[in-house]
Protein backbone atom coordinates (compact mmCIF):
# COMPACT_ATOMS: atom_id res chain seq x y z
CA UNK A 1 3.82 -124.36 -59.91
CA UNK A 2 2.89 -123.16 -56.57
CA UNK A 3 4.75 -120.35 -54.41
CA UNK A 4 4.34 -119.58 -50.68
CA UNK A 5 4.97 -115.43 -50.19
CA UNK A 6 6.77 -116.31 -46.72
CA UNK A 7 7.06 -112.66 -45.42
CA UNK A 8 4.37 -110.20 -46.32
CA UNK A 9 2.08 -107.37 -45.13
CA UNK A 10 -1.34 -107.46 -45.63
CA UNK A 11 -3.06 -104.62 -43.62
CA UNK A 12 -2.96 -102.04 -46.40
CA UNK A 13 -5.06 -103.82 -48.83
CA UNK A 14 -7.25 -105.09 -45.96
CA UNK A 15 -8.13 -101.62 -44.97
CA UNK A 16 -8.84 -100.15 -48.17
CA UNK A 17 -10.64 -102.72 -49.99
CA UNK A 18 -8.33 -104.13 -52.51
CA UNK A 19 -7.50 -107.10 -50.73
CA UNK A 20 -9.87 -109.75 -52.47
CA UNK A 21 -8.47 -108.48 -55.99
CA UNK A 22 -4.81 -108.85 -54.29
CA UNK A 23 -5.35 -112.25 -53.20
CA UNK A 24 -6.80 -112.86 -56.76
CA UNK A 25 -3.65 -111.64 -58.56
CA UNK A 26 -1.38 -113.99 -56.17
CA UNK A 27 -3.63 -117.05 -57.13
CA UNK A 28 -3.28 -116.44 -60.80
CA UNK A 29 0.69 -115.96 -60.09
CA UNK A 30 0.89 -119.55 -58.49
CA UNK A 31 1.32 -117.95 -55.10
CA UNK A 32 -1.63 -120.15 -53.20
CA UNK A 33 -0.57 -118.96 -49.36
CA UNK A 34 1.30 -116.37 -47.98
CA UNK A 35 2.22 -115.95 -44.33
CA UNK A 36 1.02 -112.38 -43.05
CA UNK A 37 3.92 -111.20 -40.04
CA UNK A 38 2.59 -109.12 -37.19
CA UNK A 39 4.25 -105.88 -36.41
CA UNK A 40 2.00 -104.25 -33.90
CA UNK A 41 -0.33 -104.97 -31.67
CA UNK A 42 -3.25 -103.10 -33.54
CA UNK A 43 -2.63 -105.84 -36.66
CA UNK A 44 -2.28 -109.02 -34.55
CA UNK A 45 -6.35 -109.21 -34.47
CA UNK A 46 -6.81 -108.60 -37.90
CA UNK A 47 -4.36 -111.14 -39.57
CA UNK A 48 -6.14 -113.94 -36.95
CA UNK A 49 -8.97 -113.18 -38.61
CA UNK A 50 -8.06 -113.02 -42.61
CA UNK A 51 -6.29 -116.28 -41.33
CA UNK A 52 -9.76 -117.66 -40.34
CA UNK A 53 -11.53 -116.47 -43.51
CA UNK A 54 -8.99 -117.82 -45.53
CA UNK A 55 -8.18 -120.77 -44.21
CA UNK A 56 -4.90 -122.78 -45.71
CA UNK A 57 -4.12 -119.63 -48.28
CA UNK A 58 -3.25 -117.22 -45.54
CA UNK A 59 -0.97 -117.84 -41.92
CA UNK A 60 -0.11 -115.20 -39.42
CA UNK A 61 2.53 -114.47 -36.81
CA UNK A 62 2.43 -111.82 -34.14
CA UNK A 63 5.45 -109.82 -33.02
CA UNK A 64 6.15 -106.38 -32.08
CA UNK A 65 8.63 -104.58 -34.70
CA UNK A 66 11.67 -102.74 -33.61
CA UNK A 67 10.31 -99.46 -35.03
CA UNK A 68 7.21 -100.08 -33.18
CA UNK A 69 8.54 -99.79 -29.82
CA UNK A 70 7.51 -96.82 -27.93
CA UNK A 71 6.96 -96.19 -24.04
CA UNK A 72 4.29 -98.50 -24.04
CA UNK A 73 6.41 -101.31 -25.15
CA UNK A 74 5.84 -103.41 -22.03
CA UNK A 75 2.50 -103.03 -22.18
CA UNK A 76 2.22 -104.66 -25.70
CA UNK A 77 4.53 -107.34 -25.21
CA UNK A 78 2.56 -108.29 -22.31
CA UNK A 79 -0.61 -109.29 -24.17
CA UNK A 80 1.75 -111.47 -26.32
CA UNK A 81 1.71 -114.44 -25.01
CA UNK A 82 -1.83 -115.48 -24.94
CA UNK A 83 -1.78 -115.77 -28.58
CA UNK A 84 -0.07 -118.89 -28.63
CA UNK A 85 -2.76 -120.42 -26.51
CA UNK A 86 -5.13 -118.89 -29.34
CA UNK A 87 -7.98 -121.55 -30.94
CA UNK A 88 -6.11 -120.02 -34.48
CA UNK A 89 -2.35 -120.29 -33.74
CA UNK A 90 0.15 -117.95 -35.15
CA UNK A 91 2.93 -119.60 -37.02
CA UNK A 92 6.18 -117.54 -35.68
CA UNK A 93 6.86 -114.77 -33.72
CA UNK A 94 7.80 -111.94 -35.49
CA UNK A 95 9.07 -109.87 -36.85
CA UNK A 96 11.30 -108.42 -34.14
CA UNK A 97 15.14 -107.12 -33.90
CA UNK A 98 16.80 -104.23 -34.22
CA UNK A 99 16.88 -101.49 -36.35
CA UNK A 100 19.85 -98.89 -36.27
CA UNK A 101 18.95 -97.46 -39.99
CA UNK A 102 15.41 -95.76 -38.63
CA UNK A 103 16.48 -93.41 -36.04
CA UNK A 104 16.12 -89.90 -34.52
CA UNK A 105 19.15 -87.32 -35.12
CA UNK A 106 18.90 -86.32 -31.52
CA UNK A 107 22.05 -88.75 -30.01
CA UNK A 108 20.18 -88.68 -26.82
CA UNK A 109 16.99 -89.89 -28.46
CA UNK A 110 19.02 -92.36 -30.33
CA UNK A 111 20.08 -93.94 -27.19
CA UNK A 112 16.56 -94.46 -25.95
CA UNK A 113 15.64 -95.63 -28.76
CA UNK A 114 17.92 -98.59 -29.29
CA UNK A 115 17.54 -99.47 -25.46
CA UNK A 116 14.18 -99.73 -25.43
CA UNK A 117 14.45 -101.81 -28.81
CA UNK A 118 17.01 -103.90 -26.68
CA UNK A 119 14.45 -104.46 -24.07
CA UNK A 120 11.58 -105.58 -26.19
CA UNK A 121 13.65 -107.43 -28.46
CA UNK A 122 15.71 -109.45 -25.63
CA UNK A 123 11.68 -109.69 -24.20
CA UNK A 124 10.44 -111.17 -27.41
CA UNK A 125 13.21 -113.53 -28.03
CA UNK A 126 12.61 -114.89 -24.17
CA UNK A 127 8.85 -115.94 -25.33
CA UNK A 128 10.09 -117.54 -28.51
CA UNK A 129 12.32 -119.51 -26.54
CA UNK A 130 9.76 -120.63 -24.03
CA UNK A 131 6.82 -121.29 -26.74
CA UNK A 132 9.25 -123.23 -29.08
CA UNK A 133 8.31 -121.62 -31.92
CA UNK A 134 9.94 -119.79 -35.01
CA UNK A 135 11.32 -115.91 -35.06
CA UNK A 136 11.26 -113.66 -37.62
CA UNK A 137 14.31 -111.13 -37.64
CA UNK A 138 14.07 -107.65 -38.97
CA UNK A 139 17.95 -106.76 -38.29
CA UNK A 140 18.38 -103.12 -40.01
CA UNK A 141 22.42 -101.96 -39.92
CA UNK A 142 22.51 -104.43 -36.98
CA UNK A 143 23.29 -107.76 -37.89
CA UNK A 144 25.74 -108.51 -35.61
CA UNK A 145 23.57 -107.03 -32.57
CA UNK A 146 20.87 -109.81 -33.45
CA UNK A 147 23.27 -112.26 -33.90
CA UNK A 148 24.83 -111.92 -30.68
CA UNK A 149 21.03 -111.38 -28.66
CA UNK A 150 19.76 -114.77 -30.08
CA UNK A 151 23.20 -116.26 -29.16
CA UNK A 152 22.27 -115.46 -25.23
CA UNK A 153 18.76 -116.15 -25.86
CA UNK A 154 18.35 -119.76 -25.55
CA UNK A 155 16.32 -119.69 -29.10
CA UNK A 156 16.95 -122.39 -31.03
CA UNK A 157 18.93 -121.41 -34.06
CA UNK A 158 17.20 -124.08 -36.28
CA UNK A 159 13.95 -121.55 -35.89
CA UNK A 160 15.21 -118.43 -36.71
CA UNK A 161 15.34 -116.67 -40.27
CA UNK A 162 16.61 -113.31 -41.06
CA UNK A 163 14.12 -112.15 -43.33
CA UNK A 164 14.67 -109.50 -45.88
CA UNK A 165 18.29 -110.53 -46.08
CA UNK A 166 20.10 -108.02 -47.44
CA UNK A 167 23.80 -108.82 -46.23
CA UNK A 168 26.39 -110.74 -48.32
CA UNK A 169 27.81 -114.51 -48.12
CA UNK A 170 29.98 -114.08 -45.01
CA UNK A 171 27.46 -113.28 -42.62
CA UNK A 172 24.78 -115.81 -44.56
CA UNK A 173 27.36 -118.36 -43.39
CA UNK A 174 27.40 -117.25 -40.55
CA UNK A 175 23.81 -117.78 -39.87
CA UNK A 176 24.01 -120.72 -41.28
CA UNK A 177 26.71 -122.06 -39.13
CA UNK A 178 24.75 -121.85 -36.33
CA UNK A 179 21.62 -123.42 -38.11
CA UNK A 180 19.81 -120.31 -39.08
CA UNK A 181 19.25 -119.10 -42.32
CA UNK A 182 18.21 -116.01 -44.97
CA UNK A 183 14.85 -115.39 -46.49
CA UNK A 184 15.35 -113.21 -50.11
CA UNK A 185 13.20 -110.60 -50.93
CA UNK A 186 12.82 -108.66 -54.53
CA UNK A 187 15.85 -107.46 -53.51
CA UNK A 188 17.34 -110.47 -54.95
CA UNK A 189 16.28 -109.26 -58.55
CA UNK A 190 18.00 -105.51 -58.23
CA UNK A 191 21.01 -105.11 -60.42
CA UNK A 192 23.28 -103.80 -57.97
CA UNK A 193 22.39 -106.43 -55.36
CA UNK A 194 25.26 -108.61 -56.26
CA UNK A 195 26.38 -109.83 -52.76
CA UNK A 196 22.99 -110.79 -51.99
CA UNK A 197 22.52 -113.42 -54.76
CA UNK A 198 25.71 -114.23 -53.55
CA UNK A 199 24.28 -114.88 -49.98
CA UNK A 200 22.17 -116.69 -51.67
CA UNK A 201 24.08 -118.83 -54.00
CA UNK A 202 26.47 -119.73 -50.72
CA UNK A 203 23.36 -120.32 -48.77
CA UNK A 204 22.02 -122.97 -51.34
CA UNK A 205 18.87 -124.23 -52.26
CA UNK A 206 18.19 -126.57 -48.86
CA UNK A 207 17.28 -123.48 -47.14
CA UNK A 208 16.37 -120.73 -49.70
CA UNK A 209 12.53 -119.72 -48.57
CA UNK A 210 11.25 -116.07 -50.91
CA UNK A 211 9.12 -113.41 -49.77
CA UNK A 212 7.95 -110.05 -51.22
CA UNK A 213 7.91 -108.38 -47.34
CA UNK A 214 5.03 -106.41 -49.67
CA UNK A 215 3.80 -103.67 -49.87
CA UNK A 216 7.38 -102.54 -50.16
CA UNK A 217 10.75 -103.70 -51.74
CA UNK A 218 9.02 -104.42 -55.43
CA UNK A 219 10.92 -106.76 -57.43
CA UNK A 220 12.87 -105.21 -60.91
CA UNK A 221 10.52 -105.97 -63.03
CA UNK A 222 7.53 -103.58 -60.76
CA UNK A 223 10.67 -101.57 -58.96
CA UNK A 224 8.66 -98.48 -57.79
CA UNK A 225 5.20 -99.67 -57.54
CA UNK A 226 3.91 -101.08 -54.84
CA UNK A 227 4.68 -104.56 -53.82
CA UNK A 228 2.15 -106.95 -53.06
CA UNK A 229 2.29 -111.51 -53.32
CA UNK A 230 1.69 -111.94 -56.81
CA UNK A 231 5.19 -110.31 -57.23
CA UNK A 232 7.47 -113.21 -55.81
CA UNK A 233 7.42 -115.15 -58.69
CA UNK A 234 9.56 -112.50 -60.02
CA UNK A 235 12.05 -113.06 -57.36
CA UNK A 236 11.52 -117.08 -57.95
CA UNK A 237 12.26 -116.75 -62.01
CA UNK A 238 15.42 -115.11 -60.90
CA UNK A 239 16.33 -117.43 -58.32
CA UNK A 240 15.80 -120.69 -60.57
CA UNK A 241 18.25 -118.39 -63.13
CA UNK A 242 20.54 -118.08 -60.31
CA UNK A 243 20.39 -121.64 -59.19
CA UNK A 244 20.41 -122.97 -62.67
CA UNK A 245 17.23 -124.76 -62.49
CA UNK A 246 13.55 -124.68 -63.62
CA UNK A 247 10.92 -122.50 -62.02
CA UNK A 248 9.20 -126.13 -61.50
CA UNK A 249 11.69 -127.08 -60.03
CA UNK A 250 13.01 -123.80 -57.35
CA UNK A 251 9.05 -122.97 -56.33
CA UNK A 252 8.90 -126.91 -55.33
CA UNK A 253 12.08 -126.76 -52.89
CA UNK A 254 10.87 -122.84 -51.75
CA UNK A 255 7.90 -124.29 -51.01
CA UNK A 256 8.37 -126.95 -48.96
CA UNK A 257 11.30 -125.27 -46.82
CA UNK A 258 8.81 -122.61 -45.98
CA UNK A 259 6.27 -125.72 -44.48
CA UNK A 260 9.00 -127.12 -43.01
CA UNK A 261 10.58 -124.17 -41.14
CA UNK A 262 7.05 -122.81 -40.48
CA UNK A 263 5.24 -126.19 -39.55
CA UNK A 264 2.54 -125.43 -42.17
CA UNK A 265 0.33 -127.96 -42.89
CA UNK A 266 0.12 -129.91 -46.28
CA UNK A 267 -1.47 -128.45 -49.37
């Protein structure tokens, strides 16, 4: 059996050492690559280079995060670019979006705030269209905002997942519809996530890709400790129960929609 963790964060364990024995703990899970999404400028560099060290087990993307965009916004999205012209290409752009759940009290500041996430996401979403290349959405309380923003964007809807998805059949169809679709974290595995393995269940298995988005949203069986790769094959077991098949048999399709959608090469 062999997993790809499509969504994680790997900077934590990078910077204080515990990476190598991470990376170990995914390998003995059956996880052999995981795909490590950019948020900020100051981690673009550093997933490059764990994806150069280790090569064909870990992929990178590079995108600026809604909750990541301050006054210099423009500044950071300018230098974004040039990474698809790098010698070690990022797989996606992402994550970007919207985020209406992390915001100041202030209503003043809260208007800022979501136009300058506007700006950079609208930004963002212009580069993915021109490079041809996959987005990641992080859409926080603001599902229909993204929705409508890749809409006008001229993205092509067969590239973009909503990862994380934690919304409930109707709007799954609904990305869907257009050709998007839902990546499921450990979210799938909490008991009072009902509508989401509904989401998934209407989704179906064609398009179902699983992610940890670690170090956070730990699957039930770790709920409250942190997250980290090794853990999706807690969110697989409970898919294949879902789906009514074998773990064999779910990791095989996960896996290759994950290639597919992210162009990854073969194992």
């Amino acid at each position: 059996m062999t997993l790809i963790d499509s969504h994680c964060h790997l900077e934590s364990f990078a910077r204080n050492g515990s990476l190598d024995t991470v990376l170990e703990r995914a390998a003995a899970a059956g996880v052999a690559e995981m795909i490590c999404v950019g948020t900020e400028v100051e981690d673009w560099s550093l997933y490059r280079d764990l994806t150069r060290t280790h090569p064909g087990h870990l992929h990178y993307t590079v995108g600026l995060h809604p909750c990541n965009v301050d006054e210099g916004w423009q500044d950071a999205l300018a230098c974004l670019s040039p990474w698809f012209a790098d010698a070690t290409l990022p797989v996606a752009l992402g994550e970007i979006g919207l985020d209406n759940f992390h915001l100041p009290k202030d209503a003043e500041q809260i208007a800022v705030v979501q136009k300058r996430q506007l700006e950079a996401f609208r930004t963002q979403l212009g580069i993915a269209a021109q490079f041809d290349v996959p987005v990641v959405i992080h859409a926080r309380k603001a599902f229909a905002e993204c929705v409508r923003e890749i809409d006008a964007s001229g993205v092509d809807w067969r590239r973009v997942v909503f990862h994380c998805f934690s919304e409930g059949p109707e709007e799954v169809r609904e990305l869907n519809r257009r050709g998007g679709r839902a990546s499921f974290t450990g979210v799938l595995t909490y008991p009072g996530a009902a509508s989401v393995r509904e989401a998934a269940l209407a989704q179906g298995l064609d398009k179902l890709m699983v992610e940890t988005d670690s170090p956070y949203l730990a699957p039930q069986p770790v709920r409250g400790k942190p997250n980290e790769p090794a853990h999706v094959r807690f969110t697989a077991e409970t898919a294949a129960k879902l789906f009514g098949v074998t773990l064999d048999a779910l990791a095989d399709t996960a896996t290759a929609n994950t290639r597919a959608f992210f162009s990854l090469p073969s194992a």
